[in-house]
PDB file of N, CA and C in Angstrom:
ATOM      1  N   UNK A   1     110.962 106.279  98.347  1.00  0.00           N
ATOM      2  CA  UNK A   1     110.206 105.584  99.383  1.00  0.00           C
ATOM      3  C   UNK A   1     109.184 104.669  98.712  1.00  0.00           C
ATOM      4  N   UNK A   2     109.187 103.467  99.498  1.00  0.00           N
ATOM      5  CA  UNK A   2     108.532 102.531  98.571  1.00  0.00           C
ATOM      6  C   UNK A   2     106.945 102.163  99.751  1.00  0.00           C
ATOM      7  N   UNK A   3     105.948 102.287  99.358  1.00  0.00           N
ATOM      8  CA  UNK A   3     104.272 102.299  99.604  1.00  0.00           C
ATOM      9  C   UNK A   3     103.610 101.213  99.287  1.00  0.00           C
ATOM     10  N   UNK A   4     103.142 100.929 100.386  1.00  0.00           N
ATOM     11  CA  UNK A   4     102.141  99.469 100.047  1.00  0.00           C
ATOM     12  C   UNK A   4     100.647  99.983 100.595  1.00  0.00           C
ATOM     13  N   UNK A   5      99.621 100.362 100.745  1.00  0.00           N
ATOM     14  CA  UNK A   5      98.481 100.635 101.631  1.00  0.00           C
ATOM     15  C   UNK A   5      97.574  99.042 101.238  1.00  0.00           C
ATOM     16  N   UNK A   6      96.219  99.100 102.129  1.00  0.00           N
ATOM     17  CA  UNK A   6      95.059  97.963 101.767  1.00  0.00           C
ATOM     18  C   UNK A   6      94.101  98.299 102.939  1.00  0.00           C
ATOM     19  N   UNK A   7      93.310  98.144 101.985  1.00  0.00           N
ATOM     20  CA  UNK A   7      92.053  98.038 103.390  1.00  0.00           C
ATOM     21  C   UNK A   7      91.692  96.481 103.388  1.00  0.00           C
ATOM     22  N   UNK A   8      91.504  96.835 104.588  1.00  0.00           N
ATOM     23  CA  UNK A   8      91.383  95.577 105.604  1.00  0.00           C
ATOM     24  C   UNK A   8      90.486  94.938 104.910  1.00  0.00           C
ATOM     25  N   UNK A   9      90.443  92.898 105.126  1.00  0.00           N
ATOM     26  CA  UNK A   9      89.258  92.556 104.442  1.00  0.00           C
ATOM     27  C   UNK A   9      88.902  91.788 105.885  1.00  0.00           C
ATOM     28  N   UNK A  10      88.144  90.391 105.779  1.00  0.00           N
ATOM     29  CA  UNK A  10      88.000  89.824 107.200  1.00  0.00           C
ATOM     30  C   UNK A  10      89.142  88.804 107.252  1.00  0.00           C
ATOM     31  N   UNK A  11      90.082  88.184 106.692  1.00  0.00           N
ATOM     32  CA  UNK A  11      91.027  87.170 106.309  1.00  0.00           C
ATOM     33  C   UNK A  11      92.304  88.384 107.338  1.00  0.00           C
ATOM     34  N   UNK A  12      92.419  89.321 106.584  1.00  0.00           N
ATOM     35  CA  UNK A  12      93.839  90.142 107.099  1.00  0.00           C
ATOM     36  C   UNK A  12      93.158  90.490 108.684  1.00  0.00           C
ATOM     37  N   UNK A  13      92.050  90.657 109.192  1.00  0.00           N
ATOM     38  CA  UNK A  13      91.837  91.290 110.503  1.00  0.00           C
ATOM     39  C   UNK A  13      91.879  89.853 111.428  1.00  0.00           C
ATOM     40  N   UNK A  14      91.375  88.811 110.938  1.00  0.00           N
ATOM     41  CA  UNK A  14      91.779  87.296 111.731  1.00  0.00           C
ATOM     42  C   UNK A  14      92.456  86.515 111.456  1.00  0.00           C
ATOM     43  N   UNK A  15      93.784  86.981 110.648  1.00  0.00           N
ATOM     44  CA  UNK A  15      94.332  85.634 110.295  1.00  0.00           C
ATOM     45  C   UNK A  15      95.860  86.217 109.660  1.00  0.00           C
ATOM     46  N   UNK A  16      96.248  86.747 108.492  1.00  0.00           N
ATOM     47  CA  UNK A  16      97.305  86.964 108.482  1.00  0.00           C
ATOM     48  C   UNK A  16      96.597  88.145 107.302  1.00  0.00           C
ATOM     49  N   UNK A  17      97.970  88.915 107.106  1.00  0.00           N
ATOM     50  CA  UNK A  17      97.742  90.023 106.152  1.00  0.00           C
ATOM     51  C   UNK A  17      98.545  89.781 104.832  1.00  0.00           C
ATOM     52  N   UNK A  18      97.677  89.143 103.724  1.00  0.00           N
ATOM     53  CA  UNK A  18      98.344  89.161 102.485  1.00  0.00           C
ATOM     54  C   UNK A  18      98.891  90.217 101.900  1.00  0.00           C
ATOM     55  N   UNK A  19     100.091  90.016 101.463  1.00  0.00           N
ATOM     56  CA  UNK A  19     100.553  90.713 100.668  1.00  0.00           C
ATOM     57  C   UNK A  19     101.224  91.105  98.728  1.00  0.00           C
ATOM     58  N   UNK A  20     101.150  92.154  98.513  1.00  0.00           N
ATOM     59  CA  UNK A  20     101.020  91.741  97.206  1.00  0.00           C
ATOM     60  C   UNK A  20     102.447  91.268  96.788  1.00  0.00           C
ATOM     61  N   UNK A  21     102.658  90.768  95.796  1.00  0.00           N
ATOM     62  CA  UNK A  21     103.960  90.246  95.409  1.00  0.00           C
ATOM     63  C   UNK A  21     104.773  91.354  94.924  1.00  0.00           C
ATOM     64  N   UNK A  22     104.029  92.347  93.951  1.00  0.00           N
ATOM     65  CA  UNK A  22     105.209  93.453  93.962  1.00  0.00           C
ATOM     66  C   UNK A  22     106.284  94.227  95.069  1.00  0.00           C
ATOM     67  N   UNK A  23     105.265  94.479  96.387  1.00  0.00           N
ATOM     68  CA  UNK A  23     106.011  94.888  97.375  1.00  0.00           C
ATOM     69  C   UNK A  23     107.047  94.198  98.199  1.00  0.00           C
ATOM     70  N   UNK A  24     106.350  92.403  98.027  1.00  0.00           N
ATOM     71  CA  UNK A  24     107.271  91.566  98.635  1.00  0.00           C
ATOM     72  C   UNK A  24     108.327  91.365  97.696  1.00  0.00           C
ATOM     73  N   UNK A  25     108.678  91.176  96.453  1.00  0.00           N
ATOM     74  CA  UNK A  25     109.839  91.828  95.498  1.00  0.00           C
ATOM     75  C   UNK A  25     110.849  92.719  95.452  1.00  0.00           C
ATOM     76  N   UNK A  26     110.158  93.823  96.328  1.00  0.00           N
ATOM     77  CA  UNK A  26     110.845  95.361  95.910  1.00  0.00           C
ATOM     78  C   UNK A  26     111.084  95.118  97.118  1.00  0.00           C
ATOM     79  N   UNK A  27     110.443  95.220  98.412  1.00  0.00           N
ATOM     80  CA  UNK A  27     110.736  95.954  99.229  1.00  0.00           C
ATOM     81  C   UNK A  27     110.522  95.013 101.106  1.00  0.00           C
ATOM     82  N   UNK A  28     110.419  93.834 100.475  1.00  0.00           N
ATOM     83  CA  UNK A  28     111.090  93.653 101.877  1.00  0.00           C
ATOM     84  C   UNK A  28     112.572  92.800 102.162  1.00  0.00           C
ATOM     85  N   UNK A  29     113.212  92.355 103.289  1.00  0.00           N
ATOM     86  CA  UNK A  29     114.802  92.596 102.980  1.00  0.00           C
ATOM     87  C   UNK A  29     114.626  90.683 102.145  1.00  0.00           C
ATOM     88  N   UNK A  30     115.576  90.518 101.840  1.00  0.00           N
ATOM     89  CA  UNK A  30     115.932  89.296 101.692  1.00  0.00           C
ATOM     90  C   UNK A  30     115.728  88.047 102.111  1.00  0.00           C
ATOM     91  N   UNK A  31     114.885  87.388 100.934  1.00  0.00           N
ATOM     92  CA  UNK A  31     114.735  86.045 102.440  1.00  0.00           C
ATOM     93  C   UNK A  31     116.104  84.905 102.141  1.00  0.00           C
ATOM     94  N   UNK A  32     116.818  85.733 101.515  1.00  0.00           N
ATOM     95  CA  UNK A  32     118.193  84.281 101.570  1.00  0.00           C
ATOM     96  C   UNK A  32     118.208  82.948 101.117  1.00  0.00           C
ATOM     97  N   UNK A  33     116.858  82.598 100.018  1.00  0.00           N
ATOM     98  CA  UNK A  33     117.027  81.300  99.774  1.00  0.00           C
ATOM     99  C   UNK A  33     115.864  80.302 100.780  1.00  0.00           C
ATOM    100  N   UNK A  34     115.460  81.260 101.738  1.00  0.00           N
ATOM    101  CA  UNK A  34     114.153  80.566 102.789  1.00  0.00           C
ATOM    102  C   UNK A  34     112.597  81.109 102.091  1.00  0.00           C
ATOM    103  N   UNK A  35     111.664  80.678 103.039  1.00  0.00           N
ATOM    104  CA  UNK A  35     110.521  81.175 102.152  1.00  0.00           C
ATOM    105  C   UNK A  35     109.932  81.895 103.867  1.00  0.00           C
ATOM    106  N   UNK A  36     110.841  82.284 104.798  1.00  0.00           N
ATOM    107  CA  UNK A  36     110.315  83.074 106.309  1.00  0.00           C
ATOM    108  C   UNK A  36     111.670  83.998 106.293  1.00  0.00           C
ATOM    109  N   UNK A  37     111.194  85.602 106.660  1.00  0.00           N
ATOM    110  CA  UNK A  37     111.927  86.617 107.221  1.00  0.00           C
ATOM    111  C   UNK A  37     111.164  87.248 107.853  1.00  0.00           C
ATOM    112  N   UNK A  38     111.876  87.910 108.993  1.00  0.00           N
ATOM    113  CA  UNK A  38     111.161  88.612 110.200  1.00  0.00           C
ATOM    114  C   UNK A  38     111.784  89.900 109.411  1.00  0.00           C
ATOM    115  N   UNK A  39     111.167  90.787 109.846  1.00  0.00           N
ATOM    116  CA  UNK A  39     111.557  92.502 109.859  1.00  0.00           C
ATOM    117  C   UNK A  39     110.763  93.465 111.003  1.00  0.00           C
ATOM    118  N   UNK A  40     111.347  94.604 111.197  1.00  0.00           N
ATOM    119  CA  UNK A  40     110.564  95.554 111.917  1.00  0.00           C
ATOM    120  C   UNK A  40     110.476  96.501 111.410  1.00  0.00           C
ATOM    121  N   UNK A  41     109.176  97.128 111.880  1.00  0.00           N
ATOM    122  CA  UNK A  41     108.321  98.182 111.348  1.00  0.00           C
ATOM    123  C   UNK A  41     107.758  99.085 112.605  1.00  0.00           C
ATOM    124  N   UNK A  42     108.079 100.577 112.249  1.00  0.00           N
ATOM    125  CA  UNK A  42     108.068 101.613 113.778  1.00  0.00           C
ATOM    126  C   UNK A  42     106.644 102.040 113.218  1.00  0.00           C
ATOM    127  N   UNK A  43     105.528 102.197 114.217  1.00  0.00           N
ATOM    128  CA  UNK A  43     104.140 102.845 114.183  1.00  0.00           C
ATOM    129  C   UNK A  43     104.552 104.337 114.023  1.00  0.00           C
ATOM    130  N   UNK A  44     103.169 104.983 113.851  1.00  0.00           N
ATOM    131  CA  UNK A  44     103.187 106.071 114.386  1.00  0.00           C
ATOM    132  C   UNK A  44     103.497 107.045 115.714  1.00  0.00           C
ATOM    133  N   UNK A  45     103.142 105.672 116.675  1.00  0.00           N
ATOM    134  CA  UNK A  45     103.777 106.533 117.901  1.00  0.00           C
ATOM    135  C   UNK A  45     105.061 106.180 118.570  1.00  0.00           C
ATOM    136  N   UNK A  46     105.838 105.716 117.367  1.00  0.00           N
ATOM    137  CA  UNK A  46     107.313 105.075 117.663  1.00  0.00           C
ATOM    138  C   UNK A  46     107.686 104.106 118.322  1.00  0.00           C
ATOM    139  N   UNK A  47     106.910 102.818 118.515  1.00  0.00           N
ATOM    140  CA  UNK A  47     106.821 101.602 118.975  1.00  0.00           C
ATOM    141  C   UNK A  47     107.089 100.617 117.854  1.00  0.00           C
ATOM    142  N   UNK A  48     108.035  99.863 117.964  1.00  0.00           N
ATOM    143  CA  UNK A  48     108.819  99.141 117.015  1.00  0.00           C
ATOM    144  C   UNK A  48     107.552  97.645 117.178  1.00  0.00           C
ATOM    145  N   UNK A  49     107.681  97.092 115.783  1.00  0.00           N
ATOM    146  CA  UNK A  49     107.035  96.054 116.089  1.00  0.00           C
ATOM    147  C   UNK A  49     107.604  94.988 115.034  1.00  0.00           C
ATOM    148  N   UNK A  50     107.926  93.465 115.341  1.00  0.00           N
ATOM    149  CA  UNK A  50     108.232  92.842 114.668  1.00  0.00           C
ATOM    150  C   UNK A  50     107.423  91.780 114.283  1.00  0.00           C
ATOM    151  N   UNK A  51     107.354  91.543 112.377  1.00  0.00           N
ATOM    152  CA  UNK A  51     106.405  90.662 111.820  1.00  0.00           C
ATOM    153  C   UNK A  51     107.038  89.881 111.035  1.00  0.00           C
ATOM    154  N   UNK A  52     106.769  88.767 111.018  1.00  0.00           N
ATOM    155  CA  UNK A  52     107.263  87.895 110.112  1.00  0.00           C
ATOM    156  C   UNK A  52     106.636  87.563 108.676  1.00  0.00           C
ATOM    157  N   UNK A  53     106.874  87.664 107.915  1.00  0.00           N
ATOM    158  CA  UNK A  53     106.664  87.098 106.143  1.00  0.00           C
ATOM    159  C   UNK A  53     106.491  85.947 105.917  1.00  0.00           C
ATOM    160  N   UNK A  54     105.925  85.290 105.270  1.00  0.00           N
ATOM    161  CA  UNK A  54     106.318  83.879 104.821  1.00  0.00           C
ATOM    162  C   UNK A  54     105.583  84.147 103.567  1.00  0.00           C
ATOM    163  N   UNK A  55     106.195  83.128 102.658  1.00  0.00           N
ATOM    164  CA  UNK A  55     105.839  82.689 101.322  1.00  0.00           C
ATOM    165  C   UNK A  55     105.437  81.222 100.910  1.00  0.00           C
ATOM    166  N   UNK A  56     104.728  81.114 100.178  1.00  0.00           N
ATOM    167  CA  UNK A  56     104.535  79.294  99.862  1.00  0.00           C
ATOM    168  C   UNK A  56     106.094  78.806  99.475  1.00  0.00           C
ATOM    169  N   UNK A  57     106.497  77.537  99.627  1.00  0.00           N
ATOM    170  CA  UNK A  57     107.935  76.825  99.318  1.00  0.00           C
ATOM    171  C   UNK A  57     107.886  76.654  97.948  1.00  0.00           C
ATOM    172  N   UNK A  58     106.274  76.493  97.498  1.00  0.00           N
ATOM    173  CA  UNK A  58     106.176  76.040  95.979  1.00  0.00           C
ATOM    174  C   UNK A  58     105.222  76.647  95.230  1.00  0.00           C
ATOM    175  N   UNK A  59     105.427  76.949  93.929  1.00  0.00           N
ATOM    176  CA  UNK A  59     103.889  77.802  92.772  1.00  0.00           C
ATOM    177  C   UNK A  59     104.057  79.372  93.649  1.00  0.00           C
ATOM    178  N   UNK A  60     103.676  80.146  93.417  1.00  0.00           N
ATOM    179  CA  UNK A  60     102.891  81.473  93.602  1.00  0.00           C
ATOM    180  C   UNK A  60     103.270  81.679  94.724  1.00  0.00           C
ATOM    181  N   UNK A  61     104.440  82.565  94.622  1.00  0.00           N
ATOM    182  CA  UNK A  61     105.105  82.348  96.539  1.00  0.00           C
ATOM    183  C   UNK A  61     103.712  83.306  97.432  1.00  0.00           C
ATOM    184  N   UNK A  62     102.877  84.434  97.113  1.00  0.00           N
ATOM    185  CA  UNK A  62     101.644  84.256  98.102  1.00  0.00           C
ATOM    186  C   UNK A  62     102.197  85.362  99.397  1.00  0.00           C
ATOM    187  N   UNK A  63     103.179  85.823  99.523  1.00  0.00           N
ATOM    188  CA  UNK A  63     103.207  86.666 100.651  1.00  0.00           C
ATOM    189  C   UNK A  63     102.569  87.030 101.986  1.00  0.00           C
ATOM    190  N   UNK A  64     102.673  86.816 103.024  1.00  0.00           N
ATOM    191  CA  UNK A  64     101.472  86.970 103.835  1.00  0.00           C
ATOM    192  C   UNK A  64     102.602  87.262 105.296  1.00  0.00           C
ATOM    193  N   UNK A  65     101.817  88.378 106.137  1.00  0.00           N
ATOM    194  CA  UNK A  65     102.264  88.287 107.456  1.00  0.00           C
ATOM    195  C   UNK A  65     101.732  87.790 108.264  1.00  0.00           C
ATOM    196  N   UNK A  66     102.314  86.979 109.308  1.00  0.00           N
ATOM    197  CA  UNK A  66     101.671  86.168 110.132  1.00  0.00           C
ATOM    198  C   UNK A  66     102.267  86.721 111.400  1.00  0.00           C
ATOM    199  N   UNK A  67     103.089  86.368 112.056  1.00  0.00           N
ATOM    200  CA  UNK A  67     103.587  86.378 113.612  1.00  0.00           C
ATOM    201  C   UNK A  67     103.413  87.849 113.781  1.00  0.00           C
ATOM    202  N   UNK A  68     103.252  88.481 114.734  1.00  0.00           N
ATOM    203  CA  UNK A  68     103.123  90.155 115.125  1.00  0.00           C
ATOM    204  C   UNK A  68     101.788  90.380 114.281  1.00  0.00           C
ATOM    205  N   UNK A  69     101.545  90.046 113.518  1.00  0.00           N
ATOM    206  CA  UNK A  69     100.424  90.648 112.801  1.00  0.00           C
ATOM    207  C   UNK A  69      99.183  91.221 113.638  1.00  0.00           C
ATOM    208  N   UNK A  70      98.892  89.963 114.045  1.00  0.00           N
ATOM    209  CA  UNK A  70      97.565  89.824 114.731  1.00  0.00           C
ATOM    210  C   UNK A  70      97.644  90.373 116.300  1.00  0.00           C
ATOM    211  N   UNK A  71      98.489  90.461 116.707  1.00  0.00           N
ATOM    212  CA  UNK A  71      99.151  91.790 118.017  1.00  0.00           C
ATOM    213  C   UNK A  71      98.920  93.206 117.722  1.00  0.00           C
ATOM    214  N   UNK A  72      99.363  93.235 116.244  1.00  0.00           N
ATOM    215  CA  UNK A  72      99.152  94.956 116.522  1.00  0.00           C
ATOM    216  C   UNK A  72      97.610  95.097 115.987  1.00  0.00           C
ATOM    217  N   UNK A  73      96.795  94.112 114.814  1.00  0.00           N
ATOM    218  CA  UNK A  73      95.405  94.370 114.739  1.00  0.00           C
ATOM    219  C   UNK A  73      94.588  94.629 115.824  1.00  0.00           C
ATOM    220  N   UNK A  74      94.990  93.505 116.929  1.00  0.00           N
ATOM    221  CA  UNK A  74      94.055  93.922 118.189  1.00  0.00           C
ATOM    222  C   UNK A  74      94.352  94.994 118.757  1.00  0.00           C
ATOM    223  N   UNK A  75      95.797  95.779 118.965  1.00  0.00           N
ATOM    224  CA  UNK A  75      96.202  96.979 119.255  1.00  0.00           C
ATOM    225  C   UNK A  75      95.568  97.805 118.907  1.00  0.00           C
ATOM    226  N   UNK A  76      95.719  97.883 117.619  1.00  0.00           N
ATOM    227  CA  UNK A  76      95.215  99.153 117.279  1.00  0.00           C
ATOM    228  C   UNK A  76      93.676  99.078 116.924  1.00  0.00           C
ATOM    229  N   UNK A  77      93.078  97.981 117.267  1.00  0.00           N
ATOM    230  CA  UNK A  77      91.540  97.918 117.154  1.00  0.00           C
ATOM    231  C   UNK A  77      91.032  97.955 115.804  1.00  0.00           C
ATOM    232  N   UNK A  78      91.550  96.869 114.878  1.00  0.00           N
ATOM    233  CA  UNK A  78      91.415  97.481 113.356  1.00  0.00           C
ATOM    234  C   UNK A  78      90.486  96.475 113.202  1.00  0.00           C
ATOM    235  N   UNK A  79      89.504  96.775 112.395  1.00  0.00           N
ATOM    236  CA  UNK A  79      88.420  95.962 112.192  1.00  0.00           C
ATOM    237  C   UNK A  79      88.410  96.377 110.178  1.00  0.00           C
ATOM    238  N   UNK A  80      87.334  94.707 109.490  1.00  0.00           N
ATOM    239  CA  UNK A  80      87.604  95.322 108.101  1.00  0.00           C
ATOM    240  C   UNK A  80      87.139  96.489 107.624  1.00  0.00           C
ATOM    241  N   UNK A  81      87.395  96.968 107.077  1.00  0.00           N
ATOM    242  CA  UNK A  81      87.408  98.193 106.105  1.00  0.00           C
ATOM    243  C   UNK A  81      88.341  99.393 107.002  1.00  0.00           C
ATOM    244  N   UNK A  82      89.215  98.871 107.636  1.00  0.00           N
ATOM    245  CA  UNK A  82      90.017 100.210 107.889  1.00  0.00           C
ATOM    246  C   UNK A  82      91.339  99.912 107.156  1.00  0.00           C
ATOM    247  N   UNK A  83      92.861 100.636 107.144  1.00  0.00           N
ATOM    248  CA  UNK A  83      93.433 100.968 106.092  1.00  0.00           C
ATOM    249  C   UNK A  83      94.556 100.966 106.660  1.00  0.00           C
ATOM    250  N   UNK A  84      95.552  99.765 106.589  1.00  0.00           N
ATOM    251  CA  UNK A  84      96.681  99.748 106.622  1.00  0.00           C
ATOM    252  C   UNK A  84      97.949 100.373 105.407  1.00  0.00           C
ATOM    253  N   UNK A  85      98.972 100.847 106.146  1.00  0.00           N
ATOM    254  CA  UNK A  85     100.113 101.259 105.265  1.00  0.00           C
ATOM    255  C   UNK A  85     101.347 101.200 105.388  1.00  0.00           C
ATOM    256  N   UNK A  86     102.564 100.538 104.538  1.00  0.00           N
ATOM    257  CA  UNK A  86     103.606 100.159 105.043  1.00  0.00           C
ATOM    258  C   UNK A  86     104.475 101.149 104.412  1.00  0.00           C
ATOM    259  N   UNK A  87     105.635 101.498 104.783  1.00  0.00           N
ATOM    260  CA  UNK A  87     106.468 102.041 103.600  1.00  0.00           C
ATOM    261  C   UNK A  87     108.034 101.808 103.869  1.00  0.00           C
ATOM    262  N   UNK A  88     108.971 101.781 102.994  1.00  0.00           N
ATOM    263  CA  UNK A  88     109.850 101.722 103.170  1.00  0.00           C
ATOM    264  C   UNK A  88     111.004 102.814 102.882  1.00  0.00           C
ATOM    265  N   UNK A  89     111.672 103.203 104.012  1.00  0.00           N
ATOM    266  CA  UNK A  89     112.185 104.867 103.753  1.00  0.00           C
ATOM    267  C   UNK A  89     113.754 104.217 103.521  1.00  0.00           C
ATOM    268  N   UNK A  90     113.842 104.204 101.756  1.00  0.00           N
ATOM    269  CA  UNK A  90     115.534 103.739 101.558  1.00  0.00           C
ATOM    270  C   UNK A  90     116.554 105.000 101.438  1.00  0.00           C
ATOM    271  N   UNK A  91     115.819 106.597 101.915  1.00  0.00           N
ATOM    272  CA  UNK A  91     116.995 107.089 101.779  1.00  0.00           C
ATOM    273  C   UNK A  91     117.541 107.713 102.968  1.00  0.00           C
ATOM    274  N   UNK A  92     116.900 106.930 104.064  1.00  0.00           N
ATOM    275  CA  UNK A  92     118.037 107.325 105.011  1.00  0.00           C
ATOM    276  C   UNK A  92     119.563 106.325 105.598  1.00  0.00           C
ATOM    277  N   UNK A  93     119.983 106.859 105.766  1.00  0.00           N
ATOM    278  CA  UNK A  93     121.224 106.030 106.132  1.00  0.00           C
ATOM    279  C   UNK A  93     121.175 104.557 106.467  1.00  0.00           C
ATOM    280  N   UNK A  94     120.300 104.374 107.018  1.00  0.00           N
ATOM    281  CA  UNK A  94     119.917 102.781 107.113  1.00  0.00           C
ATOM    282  C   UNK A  94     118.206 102.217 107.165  1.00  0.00           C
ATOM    283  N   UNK A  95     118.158 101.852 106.147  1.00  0.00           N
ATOM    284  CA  UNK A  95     117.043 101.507 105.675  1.00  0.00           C
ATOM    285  C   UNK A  95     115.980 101.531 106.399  1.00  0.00           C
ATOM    286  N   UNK A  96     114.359 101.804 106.878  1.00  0.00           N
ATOM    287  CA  UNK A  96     113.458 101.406 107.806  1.00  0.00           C
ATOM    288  C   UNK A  96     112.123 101.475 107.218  1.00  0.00           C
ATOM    289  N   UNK A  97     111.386 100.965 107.792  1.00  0.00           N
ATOM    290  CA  UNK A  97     109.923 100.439 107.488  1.00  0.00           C
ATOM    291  C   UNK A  97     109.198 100.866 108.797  1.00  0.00           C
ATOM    292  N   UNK A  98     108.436 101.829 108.229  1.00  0.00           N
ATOM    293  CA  UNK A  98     107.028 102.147 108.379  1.00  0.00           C
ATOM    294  C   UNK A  98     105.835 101.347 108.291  1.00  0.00           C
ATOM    295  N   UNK A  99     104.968 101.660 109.392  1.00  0.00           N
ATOM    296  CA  UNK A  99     103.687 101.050 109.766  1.00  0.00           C
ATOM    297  C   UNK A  99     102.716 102.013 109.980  1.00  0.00           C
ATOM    298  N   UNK A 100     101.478 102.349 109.518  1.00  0.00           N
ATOM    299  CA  UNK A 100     100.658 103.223 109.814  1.00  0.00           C
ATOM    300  C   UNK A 100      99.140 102.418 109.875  1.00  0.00           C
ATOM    301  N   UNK A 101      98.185 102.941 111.116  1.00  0.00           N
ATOM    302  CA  UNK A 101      96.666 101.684 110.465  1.00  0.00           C
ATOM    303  C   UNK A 101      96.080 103.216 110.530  1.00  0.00           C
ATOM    304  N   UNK A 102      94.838 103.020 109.838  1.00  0.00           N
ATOM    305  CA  UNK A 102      94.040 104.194 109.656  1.00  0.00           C
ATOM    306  C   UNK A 102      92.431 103.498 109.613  1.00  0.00           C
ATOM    307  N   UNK A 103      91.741 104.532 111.008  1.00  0.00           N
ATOM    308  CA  UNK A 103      90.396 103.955 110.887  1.00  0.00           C
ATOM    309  C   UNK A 103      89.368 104.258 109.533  1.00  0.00           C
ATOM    310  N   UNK A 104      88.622 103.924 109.009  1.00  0.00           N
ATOM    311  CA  UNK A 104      87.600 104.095 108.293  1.00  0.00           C
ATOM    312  C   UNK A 104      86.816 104.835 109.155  1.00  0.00           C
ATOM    313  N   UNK A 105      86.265 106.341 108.285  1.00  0.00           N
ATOM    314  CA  UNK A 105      85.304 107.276 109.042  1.00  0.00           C
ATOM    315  C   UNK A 105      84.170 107.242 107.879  1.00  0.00           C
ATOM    316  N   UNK A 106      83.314 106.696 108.408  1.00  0.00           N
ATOM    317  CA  UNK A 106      81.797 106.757 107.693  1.00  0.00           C
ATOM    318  C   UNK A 106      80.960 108.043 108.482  1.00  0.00           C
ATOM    319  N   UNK A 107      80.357 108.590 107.488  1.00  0.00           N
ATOM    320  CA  UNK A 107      78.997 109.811 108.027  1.00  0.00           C
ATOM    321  C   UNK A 107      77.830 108.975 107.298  1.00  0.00           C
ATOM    322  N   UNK A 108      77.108 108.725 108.054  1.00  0.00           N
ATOM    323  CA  UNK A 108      75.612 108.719 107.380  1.00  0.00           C
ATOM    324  C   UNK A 108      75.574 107.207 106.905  1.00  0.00           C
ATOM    325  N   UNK A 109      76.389 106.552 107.089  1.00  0.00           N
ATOM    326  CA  UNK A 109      76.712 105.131 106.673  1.00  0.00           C
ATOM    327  C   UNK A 109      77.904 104.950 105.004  1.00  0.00           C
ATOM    328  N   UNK A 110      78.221 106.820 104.554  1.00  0.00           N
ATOM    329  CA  UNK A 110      78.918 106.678 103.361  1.00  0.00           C
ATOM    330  C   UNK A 110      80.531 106.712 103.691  1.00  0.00           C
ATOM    331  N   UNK A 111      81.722 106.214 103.265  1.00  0.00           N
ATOM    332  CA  UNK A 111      82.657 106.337 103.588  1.00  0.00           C
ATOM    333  C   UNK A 111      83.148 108.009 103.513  1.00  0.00           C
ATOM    334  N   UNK A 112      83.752 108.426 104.413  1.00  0.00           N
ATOM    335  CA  UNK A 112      83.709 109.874 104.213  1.00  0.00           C
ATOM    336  C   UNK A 112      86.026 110.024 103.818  1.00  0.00           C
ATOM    337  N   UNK A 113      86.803 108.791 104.591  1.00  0.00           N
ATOM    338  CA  UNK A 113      87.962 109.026 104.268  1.00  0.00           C
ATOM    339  C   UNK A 113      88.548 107.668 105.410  1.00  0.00           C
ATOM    340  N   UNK A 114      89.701 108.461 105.805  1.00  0.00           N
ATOM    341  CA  UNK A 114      90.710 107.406 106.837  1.00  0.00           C
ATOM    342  C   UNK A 114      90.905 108.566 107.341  1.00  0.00           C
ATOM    343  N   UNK A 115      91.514 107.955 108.942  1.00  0.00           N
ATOM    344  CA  UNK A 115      91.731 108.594 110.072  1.00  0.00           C
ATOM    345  C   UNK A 115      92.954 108.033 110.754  1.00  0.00           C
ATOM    346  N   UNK A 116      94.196 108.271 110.903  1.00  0.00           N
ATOM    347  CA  UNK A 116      94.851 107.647 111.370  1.00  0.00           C
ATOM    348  C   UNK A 116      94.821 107.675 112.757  1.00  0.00           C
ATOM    349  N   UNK A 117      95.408 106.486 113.512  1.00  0.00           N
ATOM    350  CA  UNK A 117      94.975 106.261 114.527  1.00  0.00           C
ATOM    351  C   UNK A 117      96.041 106.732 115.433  1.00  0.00           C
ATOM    352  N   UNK A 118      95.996 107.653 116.472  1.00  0.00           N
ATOM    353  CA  UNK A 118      96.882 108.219 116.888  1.00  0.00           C
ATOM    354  C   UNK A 118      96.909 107.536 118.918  1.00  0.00           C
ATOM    355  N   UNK A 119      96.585 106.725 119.123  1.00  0.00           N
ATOM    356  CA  UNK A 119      96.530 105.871 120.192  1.00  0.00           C
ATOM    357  C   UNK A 119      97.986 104.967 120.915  1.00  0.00           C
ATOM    358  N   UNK A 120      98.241 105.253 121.817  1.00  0.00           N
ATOM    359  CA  UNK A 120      99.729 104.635 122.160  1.00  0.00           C
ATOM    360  C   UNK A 120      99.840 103.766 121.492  1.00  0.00           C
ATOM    361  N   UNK A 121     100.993 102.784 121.150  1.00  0.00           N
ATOM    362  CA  UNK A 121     101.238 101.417 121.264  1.00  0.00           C
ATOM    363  C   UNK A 121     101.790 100.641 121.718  1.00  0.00           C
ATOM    364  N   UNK A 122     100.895 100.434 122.891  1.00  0.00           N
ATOM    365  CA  UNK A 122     102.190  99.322 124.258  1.00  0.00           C
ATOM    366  C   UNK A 122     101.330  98.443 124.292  1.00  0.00           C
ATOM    367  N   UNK A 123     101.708  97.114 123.574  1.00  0.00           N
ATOM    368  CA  UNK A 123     100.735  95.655 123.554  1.00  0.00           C
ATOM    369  C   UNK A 123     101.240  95.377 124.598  1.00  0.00           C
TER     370      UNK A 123
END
């Protein structure tokens, strides 16, 4: 199973969610020669959601999700410093991708961990 996590900065909560190039390498499907692929990714509460990728055409392809992105941030109410996680489960019979957001729990103003967010998801 292949793992990407990040906490949120203010760029990924308004705008698109960069991604690192290793994961976009390994583990998302094929972009065929384009620099845009859509894929879907099931939450925690089994609500499928589809996001699109794109890469620069030229230099430092740059990874980033854009379309769906910003649907499920407001969904799930993610603001920066909480903690997204993707994963990709290649050993079941047909490949799938995981989505998990996890709130940031501060005590006292110190980070104390993540909390995943266990809230429907019907945008």
């Amino acid at each position: 199973m292949t793992t990407f996590s990040k906490i949120l900065c203010k760029t990924d909560t308004s705008k698109a969610l960069s991604l690192p190039t290793k994961f976009f390498k390994y583990s998302l499907p094929s972009f065929n020669g384009s620099h845009v692929v859509s894929f879907q990714a099931m939450d925690e509460s089994g609500f499928v959601w589809t996001f699109k990728c794109s890469t620069r055409k030229k230099g430092h392809p740059k990874p980033v999700l854009s379309k769906g992105w910003l649907a499920f941030v407001r969904n799930k109410k993610l603001k920066v410093g909480d903690k997204i996680k993707f994963s990709l489960n290649q050993t079941a019979a047909t490949p799938f991708y995981r989505v998990r957001a996890e709130k940031e729990v501060k005590i006292f103003g110190a980070i104390f961990g993540y909390s995943p967010i266990a809230a429907p998801s019907i945008p």
